[in-house]
N, C-alpha and C. Protein backbone atom coordinates (compact mmCIF):
# COMPACT_ATOMS: atom_id res chain seq x y z
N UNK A 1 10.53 8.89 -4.23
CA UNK A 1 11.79 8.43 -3.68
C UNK A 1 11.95 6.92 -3.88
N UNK A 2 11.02 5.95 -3.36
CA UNK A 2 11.49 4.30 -3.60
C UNK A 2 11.42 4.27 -5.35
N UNK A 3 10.65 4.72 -6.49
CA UNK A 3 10.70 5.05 -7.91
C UNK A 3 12.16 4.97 -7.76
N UNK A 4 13.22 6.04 -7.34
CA UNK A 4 14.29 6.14 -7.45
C UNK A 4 14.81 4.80 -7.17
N UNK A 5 15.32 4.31 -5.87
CA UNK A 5 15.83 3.59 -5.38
C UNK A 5 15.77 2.58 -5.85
N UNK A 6 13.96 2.32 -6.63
CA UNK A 6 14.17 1.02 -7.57
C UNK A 6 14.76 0.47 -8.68
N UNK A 7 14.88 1.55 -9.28
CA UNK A 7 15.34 2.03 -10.52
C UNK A 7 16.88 2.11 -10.25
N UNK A 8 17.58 2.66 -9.75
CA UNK A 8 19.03 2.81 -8.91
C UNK A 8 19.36 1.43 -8.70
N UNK A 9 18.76 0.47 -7.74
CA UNK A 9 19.34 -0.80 -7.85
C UNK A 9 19.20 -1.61 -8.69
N UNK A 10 17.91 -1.62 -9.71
CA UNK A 10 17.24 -2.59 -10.74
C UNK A 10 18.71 -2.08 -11.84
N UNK A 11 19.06 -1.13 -11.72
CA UNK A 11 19.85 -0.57 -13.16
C UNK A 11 21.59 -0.93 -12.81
N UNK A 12 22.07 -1.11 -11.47
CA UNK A 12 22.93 -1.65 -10.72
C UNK A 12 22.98 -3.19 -10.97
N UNK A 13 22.11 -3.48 -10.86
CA UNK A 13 21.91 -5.34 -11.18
C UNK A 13 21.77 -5.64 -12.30
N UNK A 14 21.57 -4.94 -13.10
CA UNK A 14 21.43 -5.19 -14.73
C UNK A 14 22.94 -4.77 -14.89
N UNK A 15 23.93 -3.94 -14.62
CA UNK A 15 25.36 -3.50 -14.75
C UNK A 15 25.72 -5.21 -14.21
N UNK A 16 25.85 -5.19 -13.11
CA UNK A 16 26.74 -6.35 -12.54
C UNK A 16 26.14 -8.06 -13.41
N UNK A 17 25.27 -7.77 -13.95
CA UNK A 17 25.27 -8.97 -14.38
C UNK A 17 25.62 -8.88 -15.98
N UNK A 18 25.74 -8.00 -16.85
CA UNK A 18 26.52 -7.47 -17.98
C UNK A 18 27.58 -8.23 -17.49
N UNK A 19 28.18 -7.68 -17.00
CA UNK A 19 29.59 -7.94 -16.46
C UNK A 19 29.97 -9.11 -15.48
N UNK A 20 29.10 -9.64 -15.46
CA UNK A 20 29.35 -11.15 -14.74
C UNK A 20 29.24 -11.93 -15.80
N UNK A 21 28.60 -11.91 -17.07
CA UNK A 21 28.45 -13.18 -18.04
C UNK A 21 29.34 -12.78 -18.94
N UNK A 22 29.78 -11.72 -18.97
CA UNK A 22 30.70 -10.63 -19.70
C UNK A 22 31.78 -12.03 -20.47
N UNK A 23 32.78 -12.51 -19.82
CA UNK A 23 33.35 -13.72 -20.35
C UNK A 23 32.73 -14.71 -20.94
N UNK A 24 31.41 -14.95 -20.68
CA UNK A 24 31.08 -16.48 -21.35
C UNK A 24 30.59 -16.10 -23.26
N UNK A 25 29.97 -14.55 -22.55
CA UNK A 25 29.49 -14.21 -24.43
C UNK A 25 30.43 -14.03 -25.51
N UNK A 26 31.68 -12.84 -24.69
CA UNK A 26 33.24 -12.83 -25.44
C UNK A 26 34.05 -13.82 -25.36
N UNK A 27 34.36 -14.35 -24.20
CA UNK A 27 34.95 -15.35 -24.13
C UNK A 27 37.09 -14.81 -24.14
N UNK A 28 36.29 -13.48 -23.25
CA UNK A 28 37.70 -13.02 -22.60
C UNK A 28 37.65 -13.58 -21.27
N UNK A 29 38.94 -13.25 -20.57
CA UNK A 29 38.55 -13.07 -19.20
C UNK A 29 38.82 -11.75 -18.51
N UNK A 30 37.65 -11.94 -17.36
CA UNK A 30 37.49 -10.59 -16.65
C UNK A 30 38.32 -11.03 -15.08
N UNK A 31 38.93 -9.99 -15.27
CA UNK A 31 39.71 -10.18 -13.51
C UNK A 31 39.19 -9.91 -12.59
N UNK A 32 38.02 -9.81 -12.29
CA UNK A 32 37.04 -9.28 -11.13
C UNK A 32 35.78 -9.74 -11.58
N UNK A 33 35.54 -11.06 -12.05
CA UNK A 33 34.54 -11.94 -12.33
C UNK A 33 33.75 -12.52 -11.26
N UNK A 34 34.80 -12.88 -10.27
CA UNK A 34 33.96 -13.11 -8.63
C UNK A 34 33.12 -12.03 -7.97
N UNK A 35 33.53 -10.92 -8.06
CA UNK A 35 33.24 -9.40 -7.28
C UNK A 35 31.71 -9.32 -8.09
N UNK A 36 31.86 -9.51 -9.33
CA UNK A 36 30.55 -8.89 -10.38
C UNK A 36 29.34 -10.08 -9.80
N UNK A 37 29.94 -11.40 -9.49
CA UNK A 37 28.71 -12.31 -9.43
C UNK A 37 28.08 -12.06 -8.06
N UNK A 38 29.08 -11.15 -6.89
CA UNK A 38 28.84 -10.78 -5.53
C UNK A 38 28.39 -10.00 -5.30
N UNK A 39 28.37 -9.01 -6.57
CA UNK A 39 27.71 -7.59 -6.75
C UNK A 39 26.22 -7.52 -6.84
N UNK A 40 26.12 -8.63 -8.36
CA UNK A 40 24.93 -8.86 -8.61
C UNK A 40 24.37 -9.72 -7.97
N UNK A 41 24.29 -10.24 -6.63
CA UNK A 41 23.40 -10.90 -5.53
C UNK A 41 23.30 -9.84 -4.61
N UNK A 42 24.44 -9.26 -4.21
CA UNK A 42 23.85 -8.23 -3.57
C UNK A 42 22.94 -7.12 -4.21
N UNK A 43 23.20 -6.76 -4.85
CA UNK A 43 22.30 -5.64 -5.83
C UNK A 43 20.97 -6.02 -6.01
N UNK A 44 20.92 -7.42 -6.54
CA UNK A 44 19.55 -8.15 -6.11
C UNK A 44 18.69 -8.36 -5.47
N UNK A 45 19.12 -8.55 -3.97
CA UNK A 45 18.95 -8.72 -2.82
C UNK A 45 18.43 -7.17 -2.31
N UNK A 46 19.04 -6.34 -2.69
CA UNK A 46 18.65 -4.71 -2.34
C UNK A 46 17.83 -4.79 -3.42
N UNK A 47 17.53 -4.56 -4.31
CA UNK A 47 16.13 -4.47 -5.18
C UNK A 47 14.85 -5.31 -4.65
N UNK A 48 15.50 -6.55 -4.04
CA UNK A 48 13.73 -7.57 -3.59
C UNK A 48 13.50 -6.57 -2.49
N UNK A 49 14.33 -6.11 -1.88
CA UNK A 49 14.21 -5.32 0.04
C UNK A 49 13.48 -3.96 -0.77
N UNK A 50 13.70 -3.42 -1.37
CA UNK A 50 13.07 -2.18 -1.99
C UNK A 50 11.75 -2.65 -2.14
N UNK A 51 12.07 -3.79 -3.08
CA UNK A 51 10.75 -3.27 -3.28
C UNK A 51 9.41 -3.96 -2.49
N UNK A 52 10.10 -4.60 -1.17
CA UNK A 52 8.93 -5.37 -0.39
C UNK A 52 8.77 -4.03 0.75
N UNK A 53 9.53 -3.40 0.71
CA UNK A 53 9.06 -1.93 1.71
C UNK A 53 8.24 -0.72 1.00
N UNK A 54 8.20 -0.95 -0.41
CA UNK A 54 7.63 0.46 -0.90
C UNK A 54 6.34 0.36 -0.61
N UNK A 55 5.57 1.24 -0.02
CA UNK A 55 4.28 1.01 0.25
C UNK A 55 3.35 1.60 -0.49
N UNK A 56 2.34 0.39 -0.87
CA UNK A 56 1.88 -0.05 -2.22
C UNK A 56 0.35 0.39 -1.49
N UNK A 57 -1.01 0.84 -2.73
CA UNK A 57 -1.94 1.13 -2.49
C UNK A 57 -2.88 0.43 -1.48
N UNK A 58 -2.73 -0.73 -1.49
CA UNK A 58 -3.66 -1.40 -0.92
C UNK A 58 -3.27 -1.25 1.02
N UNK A 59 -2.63 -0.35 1.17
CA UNK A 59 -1.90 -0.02 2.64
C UNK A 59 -2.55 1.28 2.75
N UNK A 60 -3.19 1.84 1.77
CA UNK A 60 -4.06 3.15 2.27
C UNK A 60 -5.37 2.83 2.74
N UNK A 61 -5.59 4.09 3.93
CA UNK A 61 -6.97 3.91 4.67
C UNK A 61 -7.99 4.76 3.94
N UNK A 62 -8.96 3.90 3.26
CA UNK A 62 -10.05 4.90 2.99
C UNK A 62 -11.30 4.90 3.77
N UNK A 63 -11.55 6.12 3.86
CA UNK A 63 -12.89 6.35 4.98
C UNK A 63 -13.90 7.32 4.06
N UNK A 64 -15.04 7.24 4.19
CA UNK A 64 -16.34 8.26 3.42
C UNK A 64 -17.16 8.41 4.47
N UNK A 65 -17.82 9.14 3.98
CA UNK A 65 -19.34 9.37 4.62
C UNK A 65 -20.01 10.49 4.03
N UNK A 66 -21.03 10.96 4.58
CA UNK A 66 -22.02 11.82 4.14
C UNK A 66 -22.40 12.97 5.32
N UNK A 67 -22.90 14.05 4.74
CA UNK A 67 -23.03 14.79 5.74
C UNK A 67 -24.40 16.05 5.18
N UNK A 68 -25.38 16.05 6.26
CA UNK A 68 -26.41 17.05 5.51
C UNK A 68 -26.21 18.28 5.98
N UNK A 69 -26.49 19.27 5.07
CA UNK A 69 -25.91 20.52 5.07
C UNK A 69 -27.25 21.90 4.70
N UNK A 70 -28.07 21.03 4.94
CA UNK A 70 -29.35 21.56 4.70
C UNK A 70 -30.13 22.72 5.56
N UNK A 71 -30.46 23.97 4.69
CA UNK A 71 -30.77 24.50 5.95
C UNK A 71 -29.49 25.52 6.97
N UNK A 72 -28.35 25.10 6.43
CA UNK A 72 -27.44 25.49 7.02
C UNK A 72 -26.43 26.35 6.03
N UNK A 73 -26.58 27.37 5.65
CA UNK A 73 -25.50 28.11 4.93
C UNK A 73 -24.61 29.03 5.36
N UNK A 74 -23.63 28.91 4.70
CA UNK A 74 -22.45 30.04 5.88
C UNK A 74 -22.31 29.50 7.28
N UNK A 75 -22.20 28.16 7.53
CA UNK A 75 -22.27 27.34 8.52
C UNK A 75 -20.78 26.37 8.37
N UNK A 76 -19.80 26.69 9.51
CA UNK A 76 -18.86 25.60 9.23
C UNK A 76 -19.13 24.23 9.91
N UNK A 77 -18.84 23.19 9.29
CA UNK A 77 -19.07 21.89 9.75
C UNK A 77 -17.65 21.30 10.03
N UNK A 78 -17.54 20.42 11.41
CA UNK A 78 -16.55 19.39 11.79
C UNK A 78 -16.69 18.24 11.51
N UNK A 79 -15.16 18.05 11.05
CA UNK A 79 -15.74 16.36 10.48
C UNK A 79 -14.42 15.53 11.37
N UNK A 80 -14.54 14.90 11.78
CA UNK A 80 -13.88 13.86 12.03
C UNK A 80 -13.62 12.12 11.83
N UNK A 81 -12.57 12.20 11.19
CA UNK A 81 -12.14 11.13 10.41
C UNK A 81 -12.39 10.02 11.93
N UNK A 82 -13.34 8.64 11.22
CA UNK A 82 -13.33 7.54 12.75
C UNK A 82 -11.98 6.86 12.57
N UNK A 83 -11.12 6.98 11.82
CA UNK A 83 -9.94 6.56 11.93
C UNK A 83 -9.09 7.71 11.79
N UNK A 84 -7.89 7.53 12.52
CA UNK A 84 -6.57 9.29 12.26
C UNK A 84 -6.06 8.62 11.32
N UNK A 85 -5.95 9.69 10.43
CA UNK A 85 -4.21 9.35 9.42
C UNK A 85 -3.25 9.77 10.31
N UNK A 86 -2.05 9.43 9.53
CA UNK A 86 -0.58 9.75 9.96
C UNK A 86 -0.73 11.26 9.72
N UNK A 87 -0.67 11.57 8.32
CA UNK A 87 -0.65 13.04 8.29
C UNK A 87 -1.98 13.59 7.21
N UNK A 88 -2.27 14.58 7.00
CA UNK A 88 -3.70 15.29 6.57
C UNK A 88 -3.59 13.97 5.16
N UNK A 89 -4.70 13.54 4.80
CA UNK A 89 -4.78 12.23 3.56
C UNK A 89 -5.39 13.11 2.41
N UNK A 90 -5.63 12.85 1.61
CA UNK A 90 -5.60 13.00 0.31
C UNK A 90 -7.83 13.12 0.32
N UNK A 91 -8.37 14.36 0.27
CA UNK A 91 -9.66 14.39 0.92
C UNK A 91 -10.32 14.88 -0.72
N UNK A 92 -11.59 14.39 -1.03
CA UNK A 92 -12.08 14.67 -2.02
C UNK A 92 -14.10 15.17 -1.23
N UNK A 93 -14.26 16.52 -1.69
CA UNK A 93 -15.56 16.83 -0.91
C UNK A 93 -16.50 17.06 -2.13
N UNK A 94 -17.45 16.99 -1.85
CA UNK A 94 -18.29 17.28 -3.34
C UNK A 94 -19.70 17.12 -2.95
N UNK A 95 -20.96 18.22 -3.30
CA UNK A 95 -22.39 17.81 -3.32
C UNK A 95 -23.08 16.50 -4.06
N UNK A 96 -23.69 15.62 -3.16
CA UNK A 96 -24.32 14.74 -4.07
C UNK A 96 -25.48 14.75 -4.35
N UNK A 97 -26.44 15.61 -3.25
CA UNK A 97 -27.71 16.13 -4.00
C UNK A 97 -27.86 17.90 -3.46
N UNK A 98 -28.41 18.63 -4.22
CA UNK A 98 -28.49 19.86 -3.85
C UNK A 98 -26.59 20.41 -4.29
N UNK A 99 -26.99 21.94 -4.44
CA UNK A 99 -25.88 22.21 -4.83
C UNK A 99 -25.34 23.47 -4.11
N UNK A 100 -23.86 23.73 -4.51
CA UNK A 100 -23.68 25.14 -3.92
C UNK A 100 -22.26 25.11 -3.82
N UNK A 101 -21.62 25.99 -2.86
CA UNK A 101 -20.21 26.10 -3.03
C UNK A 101 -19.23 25.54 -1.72
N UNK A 102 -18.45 24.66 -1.78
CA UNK A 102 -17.77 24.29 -0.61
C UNK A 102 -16.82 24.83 -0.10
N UNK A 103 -16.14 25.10 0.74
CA UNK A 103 -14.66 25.93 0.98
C UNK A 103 -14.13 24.77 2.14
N UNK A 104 -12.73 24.31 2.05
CA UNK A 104 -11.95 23.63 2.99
C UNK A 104 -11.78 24.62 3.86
N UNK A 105 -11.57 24.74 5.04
CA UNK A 105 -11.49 25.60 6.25
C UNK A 105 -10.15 25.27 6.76
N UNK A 106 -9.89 24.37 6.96
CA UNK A 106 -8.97 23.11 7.70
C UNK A 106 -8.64 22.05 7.57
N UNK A 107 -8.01 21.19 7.18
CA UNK A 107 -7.45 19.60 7.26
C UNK A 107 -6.11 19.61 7.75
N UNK A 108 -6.55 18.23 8.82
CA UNK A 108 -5.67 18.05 9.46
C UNK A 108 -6.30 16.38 9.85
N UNK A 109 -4.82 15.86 10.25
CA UNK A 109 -4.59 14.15 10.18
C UNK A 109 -6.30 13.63 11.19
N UNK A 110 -6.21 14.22 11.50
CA UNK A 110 -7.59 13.81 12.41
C UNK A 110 -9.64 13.97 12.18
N UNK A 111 -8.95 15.37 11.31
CA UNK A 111 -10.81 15.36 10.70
C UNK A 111 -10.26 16.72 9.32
N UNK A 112 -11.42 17.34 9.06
CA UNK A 112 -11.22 18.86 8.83
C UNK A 112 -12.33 19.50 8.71
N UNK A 113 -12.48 20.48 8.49
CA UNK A 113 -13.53 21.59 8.43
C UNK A 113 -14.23 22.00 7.28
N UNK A 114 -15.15 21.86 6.68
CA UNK A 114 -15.59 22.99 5.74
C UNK A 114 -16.33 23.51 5.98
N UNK A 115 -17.09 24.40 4.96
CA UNK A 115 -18.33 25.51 5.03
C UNK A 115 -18.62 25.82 3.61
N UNK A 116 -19.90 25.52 3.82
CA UNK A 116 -20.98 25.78 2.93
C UNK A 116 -21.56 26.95 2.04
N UNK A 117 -21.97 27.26 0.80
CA UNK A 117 -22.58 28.60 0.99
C UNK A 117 -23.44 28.68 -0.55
N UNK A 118 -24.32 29.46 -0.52
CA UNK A 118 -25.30 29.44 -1.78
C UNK A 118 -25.85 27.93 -1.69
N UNK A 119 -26.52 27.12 -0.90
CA UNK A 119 -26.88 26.05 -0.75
C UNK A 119 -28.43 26.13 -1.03
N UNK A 120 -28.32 25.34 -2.58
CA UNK A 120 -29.72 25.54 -3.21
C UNK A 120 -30.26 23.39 -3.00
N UNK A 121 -31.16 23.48 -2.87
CA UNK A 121 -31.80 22.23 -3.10
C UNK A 121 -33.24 22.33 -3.00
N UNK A 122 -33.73 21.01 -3.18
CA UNK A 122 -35.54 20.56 -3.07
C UNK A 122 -35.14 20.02 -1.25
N UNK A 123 -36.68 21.25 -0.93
CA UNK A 123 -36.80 20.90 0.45
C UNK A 123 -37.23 19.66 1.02
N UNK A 124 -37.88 18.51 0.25
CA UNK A 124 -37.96 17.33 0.34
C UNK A 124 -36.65 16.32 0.58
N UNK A 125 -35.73 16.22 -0.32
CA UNK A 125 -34.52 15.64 -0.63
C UNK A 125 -34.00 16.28 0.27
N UNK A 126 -33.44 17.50 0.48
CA UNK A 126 -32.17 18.12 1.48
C UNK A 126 -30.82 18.56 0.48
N UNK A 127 -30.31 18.83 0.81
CA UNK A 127 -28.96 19.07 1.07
C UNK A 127 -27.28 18.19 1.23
N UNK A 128 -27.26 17.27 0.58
CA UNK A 128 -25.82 16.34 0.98
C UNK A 128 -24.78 16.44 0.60
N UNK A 129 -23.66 16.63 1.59
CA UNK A 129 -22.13 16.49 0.86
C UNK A 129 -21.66 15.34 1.07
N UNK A 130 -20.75 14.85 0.25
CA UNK A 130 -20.11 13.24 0.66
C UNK A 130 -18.36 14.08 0.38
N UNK A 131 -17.84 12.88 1.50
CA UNK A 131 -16.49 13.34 1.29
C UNK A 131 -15.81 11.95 1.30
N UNK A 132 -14.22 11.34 0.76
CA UNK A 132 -13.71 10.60 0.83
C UNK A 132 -12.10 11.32 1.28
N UNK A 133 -11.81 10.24 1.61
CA UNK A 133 -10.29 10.26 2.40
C UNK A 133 -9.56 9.27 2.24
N UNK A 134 -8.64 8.95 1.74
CA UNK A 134 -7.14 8.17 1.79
C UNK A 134 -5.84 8.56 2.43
N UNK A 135 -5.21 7.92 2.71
CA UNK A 135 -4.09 8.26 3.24
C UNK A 135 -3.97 7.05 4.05
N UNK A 136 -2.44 6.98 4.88
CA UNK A 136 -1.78 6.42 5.09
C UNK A 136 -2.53 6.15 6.46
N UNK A 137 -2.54 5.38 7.40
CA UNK A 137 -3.28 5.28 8.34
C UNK A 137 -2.19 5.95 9.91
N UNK A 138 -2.79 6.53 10.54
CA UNK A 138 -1.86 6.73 12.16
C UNK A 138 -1.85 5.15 12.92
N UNK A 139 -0.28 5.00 13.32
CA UNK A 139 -0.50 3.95 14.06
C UNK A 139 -0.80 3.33 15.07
């Protein structure tokens, strides 16, 4: 959506200013030469406002951690995010030592669920899943 809106006014302000210098390149005159130079400040002015509200990566919350899963198969685990998102974030789960199969259970803005299964590893090392999270933060 702001993609749009930027693009919508950036392409608006490139029109009004065509048409504001429109006389000096031909060297006609335009009867609504004032309106085009009022256009294109306003149009301007809505493109800087766009684009100081679009919210840009560095406004996402990322959170990780680790979790051992060892020992435990066909076992669902709770996770809870130490920070809430606004709404369920963008979650990446994956084994980092030992292997096997993960299933999402649940996500939701606050933690989510998975469960484990065929969980092969060296009984020394263990068992680890790591998960990451982005998203927008709850306020």
């Amino acid at each position: 959506m702001w993609d749009l809106l930027q693009a919508s006014f950036g392409t608006a302000s490139l029109v009004a200013f065509v048409y504001a210098i429109w006389p000096n390149i031909f060297h006609k005159e335009v009867k609504y030469r004032k309106h085009a130079w009022a256009a294109l400040v306003g149009f301007l002015v809505l493109t800087l406002s766009v684009f100081s509200w679009t919210p840009t990566a560095s406004s996402a919350l990322v959170q990780s951690d680790t979790v051992q899963v060892s020992g435990r198969d066909d076992e669902v685990f709770n996770v809870y995010y130490p920070r809430a998102y606004a709404y369920p974030p963008n979650l990446k789960i994956h084994f980092i030592k030992g292997d096997g199969t993960i299933t999402l259970v649940e996500q939701l803005p606050a933690g989510f669920r998975f469960k484990v299964k065929d969980v092969g590893y060296i009984s020394d090392v263990g068992a680890f899943v790591e998960w990451s999270a982005s998203g927008k933060p709850a306020n």
